[in-house]
C-alpha atoms as a PDB file:
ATOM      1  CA  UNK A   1       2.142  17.544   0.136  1.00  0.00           C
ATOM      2  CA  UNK A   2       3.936  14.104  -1.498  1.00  0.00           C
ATOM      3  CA  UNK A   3       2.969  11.056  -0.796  1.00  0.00           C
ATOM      4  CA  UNK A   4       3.916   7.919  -2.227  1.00  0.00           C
ATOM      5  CA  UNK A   5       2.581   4.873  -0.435  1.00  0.00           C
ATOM      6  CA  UNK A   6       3.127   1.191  -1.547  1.00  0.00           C
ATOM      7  CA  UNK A   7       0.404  -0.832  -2.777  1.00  0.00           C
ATOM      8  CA  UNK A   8      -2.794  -1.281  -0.366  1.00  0.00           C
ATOM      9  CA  UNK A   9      -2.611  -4.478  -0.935  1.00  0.00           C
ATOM     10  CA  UNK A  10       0.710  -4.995   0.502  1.00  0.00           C
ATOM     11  CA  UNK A  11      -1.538  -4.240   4.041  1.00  0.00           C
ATOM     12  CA  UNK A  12      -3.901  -6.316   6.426  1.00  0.00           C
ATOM     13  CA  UNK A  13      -5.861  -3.068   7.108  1.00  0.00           C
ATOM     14  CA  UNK A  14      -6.462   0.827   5.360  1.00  0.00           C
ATOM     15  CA  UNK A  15      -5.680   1.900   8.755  1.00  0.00           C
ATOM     16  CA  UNK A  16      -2.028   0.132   8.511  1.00  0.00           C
ATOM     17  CA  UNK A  17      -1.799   1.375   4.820  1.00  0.00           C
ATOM     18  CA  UNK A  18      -2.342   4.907   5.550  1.00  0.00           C
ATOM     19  CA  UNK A  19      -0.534   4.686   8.785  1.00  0.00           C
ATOM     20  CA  UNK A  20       2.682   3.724   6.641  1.00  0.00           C
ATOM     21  CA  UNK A  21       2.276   6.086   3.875  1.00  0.00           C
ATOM     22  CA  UNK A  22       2.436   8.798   6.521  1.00  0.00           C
ATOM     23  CA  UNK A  23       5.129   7.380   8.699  1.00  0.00           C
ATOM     24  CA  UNK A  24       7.336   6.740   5.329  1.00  0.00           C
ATOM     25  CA  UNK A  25       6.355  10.496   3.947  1.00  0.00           C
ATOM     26  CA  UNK A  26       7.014  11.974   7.801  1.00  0.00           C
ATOM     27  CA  UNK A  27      10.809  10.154   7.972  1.00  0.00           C
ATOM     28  CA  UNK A  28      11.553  10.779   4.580  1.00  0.00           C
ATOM     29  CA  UNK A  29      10.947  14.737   5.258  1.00  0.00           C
ATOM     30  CA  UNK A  30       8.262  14.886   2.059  1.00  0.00           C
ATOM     31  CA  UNK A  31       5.746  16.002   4.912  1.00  0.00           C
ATOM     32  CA  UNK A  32       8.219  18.420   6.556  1.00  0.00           C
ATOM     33  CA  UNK A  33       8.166  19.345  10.249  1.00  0.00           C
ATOM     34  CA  UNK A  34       5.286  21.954  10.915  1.00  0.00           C
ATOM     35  CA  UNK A  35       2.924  20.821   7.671  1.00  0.00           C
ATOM     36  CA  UNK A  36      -0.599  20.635   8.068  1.00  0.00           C
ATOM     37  CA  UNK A  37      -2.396  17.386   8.246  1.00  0.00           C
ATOM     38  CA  UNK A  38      -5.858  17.803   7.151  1.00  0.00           C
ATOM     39  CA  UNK A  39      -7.714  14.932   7.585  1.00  0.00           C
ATOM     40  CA  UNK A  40     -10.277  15.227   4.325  1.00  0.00           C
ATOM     41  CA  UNK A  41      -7.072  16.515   2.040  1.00  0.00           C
ATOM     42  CA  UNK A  42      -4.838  12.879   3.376  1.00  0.00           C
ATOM     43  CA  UNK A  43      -7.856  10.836   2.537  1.00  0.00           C
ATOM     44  CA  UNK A  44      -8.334  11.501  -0.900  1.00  0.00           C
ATOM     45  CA  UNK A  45      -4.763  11.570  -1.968  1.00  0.00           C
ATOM     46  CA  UNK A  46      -5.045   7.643  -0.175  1.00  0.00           C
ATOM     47  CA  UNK A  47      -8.473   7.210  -1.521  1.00  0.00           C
ATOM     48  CA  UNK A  48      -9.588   6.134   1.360  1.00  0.00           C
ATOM     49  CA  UNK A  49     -12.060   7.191   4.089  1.00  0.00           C
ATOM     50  CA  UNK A  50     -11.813   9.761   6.895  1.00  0.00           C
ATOM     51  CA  UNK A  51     -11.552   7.327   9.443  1.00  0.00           C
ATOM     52  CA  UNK A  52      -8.328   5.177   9.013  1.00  0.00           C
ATOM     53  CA  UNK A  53      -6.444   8.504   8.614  1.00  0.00           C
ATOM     54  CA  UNK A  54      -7.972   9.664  12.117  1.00  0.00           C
ATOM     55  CA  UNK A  55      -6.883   6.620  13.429  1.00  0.00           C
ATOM     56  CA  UNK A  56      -3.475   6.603  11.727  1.00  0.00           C
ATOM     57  CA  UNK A  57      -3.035  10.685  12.729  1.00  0.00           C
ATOM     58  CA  UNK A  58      -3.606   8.931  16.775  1.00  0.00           C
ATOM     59  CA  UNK A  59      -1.040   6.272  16.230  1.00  0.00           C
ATOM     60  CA  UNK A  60       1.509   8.320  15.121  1.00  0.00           C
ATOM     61  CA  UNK A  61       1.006  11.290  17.653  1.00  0.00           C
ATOM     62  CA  UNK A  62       1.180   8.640  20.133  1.00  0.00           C
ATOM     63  CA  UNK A  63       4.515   8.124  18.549  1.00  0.00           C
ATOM     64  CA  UNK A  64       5.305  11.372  18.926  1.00  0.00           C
ATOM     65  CA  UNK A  65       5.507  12.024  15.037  1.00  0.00           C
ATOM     66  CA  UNK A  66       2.152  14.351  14.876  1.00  0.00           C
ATOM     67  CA  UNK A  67       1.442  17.180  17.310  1.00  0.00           C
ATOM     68  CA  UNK A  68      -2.038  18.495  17.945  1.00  0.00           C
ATOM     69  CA  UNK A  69      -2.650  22.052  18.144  1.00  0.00           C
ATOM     70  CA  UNK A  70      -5.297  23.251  18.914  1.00  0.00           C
ATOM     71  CA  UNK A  71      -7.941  25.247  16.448  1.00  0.00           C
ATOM     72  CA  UNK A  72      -4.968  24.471  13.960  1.00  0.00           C
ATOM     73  CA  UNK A  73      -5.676  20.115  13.818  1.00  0.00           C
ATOM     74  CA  UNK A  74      -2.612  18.047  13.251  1.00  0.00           C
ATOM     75  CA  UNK A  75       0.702  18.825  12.669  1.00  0.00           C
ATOM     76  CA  UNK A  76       3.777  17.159  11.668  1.00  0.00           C
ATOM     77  CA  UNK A  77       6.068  17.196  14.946  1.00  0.00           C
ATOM     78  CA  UNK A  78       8.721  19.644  14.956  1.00  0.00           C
ATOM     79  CA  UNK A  79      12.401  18.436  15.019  1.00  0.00           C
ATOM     80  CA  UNK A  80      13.457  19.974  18.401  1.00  0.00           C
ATOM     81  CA  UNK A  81      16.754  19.974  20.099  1.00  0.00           C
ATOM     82  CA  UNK A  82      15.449  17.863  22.649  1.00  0.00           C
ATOM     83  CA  UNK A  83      14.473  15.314  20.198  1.00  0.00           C
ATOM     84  CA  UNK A  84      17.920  15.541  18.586  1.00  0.00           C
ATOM     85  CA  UNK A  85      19.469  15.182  22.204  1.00  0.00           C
ATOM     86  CA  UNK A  86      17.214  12.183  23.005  1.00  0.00           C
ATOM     87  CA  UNK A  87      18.367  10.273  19.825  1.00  0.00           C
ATOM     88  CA  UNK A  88      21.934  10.166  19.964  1.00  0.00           C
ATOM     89  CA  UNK A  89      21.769   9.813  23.971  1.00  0.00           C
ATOM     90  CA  UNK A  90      19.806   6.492  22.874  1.00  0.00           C
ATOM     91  CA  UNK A  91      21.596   5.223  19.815  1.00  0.00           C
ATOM     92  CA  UNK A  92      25.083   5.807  22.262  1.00  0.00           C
ATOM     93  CA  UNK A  93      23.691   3.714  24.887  1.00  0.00           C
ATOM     94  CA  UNK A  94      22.022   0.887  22.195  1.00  0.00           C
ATOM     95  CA  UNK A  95      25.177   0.752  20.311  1.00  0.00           C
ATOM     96  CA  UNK A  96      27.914   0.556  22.758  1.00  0.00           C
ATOM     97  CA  UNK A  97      26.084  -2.639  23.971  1.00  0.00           C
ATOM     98  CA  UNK A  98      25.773  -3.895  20.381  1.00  0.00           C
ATOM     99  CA  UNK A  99      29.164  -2.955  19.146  1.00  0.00           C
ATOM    100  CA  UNK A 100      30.722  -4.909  22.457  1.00  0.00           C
ATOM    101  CA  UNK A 101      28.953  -7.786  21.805  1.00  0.00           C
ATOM    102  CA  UNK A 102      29.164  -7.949  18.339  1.00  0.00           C
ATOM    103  CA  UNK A 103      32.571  -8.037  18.401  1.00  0.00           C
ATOM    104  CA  UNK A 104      33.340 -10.709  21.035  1.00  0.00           C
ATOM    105  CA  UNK A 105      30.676 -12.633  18.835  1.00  0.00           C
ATOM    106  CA  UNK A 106      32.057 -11.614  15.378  1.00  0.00           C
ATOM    107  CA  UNK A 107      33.941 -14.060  12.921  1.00  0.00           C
ATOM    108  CA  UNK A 108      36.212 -13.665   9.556  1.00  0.00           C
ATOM    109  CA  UNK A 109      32.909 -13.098   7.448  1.00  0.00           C
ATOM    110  CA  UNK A 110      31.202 -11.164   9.955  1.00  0.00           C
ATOM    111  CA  UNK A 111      33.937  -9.146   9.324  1.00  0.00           C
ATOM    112  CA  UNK A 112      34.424  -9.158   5.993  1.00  0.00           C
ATOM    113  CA  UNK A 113      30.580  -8.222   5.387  1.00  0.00           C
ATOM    114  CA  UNK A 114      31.124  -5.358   7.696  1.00  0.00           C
ATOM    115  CA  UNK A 115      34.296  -4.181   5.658  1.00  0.00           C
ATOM    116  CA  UNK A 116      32.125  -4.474   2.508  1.00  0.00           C
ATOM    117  CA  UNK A 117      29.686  -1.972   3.832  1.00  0.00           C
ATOM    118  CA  UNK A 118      32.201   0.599   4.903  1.00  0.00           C
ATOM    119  CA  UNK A 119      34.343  -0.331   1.052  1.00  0.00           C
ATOM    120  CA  UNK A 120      31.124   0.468  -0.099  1.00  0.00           C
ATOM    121  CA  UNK A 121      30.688   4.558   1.955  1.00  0.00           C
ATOM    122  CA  UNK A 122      34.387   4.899   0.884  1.00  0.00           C
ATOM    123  CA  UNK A 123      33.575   4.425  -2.476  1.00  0.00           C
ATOM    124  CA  UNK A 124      29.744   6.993  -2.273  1.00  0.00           C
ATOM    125  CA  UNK A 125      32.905   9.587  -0.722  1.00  0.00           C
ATOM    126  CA  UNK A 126      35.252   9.036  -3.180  1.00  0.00           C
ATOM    127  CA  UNK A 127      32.442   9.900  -5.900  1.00  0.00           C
ATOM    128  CA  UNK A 128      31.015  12.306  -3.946  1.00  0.00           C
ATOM    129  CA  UNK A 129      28.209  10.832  -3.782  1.00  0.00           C
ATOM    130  CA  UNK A 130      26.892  12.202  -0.196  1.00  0.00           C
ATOM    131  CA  UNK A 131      23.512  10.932  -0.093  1.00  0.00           C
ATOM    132  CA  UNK A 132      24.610   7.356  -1.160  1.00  0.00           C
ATOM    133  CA  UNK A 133      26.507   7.386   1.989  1.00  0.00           C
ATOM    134  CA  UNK A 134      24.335   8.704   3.837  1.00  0.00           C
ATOM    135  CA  UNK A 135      21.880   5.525   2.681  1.00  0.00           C
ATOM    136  CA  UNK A 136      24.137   3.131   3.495  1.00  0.00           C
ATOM    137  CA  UNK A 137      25.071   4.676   6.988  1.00  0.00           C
ATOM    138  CA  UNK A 138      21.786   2.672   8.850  1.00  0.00           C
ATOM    139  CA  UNK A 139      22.718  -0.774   7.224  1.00  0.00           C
ATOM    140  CA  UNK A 140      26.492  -0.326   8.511  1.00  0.00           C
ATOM    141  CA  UNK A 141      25.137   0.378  11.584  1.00  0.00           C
ATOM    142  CA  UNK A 142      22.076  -1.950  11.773  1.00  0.00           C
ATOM    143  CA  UNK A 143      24.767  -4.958  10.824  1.00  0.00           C
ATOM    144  CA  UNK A 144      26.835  -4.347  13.963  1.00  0.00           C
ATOM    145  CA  UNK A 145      23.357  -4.477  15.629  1.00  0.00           C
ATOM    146  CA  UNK A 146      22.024  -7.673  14.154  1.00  0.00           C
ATOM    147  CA  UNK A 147      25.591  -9.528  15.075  1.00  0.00           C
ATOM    148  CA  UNK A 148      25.123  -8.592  18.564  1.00  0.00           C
ATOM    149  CA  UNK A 149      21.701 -11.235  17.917  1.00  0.00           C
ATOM    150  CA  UNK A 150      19.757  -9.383  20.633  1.00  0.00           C
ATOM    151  CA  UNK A 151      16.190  -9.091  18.980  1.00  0.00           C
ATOM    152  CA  UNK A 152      14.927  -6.324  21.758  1.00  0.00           C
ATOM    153  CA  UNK A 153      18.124  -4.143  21.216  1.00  0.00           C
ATOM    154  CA  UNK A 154      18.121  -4.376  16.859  1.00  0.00           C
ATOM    155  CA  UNK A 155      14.782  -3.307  16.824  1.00  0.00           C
ATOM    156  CA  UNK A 156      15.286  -0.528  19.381  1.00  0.00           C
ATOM    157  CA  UNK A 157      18.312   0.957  17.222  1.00  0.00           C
ATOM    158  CA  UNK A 158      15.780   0.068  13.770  1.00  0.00           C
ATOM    159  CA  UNK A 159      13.441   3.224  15.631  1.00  0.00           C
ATOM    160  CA  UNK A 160      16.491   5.213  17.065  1.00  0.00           C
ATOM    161  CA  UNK A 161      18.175   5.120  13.688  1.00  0.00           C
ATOM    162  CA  UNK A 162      14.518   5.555  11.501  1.00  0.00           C
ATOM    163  CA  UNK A 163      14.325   8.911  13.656  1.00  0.00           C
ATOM    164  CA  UNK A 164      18.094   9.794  12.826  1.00  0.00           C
ATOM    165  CA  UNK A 165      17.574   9.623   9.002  1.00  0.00           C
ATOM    166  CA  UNK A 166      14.909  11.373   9.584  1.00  0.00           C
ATOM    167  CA  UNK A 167      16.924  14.110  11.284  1.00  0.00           C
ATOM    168  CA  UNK A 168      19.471  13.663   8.519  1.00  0.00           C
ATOM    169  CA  UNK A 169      17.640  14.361   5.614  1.00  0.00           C
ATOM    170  CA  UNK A 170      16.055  17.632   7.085  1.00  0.00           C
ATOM    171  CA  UNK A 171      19.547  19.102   7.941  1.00  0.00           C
ATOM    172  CA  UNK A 172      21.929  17.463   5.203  1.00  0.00           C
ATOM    173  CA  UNK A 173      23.551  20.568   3.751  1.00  0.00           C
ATOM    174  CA  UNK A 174      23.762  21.939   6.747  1.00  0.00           C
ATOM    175  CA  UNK A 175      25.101  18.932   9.007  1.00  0.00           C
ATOM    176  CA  UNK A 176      25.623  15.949   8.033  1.00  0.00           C
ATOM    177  CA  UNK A 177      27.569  17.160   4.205  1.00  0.00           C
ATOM    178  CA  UNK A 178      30.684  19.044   6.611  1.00  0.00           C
ATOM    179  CA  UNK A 179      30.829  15.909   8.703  1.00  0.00           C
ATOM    180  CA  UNK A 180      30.537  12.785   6.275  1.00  0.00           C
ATOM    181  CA  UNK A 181      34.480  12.442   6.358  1.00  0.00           C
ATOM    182  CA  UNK A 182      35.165  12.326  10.099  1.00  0.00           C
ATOM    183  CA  UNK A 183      32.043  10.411  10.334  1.00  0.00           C
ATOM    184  CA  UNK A 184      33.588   7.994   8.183  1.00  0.00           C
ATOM    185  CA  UNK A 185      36.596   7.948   9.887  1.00  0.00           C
ATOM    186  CA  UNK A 186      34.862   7.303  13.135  1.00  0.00           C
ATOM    187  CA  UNK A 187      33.263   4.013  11.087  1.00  0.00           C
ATOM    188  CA  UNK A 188      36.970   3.225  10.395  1.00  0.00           C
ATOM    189  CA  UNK A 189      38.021   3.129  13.261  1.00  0.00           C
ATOM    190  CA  UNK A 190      35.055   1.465  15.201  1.00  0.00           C
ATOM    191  CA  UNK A 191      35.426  -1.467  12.752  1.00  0.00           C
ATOM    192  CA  UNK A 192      38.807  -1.916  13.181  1.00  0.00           C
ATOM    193  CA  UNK A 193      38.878  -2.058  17.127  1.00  0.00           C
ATOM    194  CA  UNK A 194      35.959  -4.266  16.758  1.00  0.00           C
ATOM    195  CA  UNK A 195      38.097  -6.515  14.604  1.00  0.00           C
ATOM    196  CA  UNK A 196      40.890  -6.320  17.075  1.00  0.00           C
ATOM    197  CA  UNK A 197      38.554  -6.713  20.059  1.00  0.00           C
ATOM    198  CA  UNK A 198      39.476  -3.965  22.047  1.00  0.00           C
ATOM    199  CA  UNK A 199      36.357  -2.993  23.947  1.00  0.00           C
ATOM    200  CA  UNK A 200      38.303  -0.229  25.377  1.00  0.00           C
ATOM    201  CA  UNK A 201      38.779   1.807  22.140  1.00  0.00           C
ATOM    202  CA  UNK A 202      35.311   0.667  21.080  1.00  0.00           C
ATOM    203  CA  UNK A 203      33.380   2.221  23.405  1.00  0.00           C
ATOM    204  CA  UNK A 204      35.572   5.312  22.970  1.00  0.00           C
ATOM    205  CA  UNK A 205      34.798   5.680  19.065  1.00  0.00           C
ATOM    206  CA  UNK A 206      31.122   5.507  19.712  1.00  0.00           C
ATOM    207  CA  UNK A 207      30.747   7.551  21.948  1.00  0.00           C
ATOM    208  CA  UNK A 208      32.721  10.071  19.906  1.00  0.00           C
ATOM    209  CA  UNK A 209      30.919   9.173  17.322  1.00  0.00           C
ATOM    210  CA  UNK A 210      27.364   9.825  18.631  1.00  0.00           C
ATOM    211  CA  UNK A 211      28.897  13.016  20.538  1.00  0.00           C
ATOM    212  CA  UNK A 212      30.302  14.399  17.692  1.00  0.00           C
ATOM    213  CA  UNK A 213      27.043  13.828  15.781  1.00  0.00           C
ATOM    214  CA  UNK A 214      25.070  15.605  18.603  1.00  0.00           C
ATOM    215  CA  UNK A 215      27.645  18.615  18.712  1.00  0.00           C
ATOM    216  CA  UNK A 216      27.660  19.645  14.807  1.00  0.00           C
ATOM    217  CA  UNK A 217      23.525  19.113  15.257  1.00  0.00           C
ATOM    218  CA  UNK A 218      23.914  21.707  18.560  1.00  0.00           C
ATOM    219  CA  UNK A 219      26.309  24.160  16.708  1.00  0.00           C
ATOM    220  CA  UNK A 220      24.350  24.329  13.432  1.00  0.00           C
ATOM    221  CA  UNK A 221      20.663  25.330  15.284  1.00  0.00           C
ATOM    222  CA  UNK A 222      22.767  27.467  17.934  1.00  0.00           C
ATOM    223  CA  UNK A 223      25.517  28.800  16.452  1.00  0.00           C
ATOM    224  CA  UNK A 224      28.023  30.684  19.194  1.00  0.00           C
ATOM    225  CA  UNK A 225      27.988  34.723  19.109  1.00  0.00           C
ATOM    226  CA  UNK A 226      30.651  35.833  17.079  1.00  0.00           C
END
């Protein structure tokens, strides 16, 4: 079991604190799907009482991050197909909204910040340096978000896209590493129709891009009969 929490003084509350360092160690895959959670084992690696990790273990299974099982305790929450389904279904929907507005809103150095993002995944490829893109894949997406200045929708596709890298991580050989260059093609080309304004072709590349995200997910965990 890692954990590596920030400072507890960086938090109003040990309930907070230890709620984070799980949350952080959950997305980041150092407490991998189906680990054990056992309550006196969390609480002395946070140095902290039973209780806030009790109450952090609640908030997060309301979250759908822990699983209960019973005579077993708490669980880290498998990464199902269905939860892989439910993601991109959501970031398609968030980010065909965002990417429409963001564009019809979007100036010169809107754009240009945009390009420097996507400059910046060409450059992780060219170096093949796969997990560098893969880091800055979120901001390039979160800055279409945050042009489209709807608060509600950003910090719905901050969750949907927290869950994705959580996905990410867990399958990267697997998924994500044969993808990264059409993936980054898709990025291409959803930043130039953006800069074009063409809402048709924008709405197209998401939802290719989302799509084609979901269908290398689907044919990695069920590969077809050969």
């Amino acid at each position: 079991m890692t954990l590596t929490p920030l400072p507890a003084l960086r938090y109003r509350t040990k309930q907070e604190f230890v709620y984070q360092a799980l949350r952080d160690a959950i997305m980041r895959c150092d407490l991998r799907p189906g680990e054990r959670l056992v309550v006196d084992d969390l609480a002395r690696l946070l140095e902290v009482s039973a209780i806030p990790v009790r109450e952090a273990l609640h908030r997060l299974q309301s979250e759908g991050l822990v699983k209960g099982i019973p005579h077993v305790g708490a669980t880290v929450s498998p990464i199902s197909r269905g939860s892989i389904d439910e993601v991109f279904s959501v970031l398609e929907g968030l980010e065909i909204v965002a990417a429409r507005t963001a564009a019809l809103r979007m100036t010169a150095a809107d754009a240009a910040a945009l390009e420097e993002i996507s400059a910046a995944m060409d450059e992780a490829l060219r170096r093949d340096r796969k997990e560098e893109w893969a880091d800055l894949n979120s901001p390039f997406h979160l800055a279409i978000s945050r042009l489209a200045a709807m608060p509600m929708l950003h910090q719905m596709t901050e969750r949907v896209l927290a869950r994705w890298d959580r996905v990410r991580r867990f399958h990267f050989n697997g998924v994500l590493v044969p993808r990264i260059e059409q993936a980054q093609e898709e990025h291409r080309a959803l930043l130039l129709a953006m800069k074009q304004r063409d809402l048709e072709a924008l709405e197209r590349t998401v939802r290719q891009h989302n799509r084609g995200a979901l269908l290398a997910y689907t044919e990695y965990l069920h590969p077809a009969a050969g």
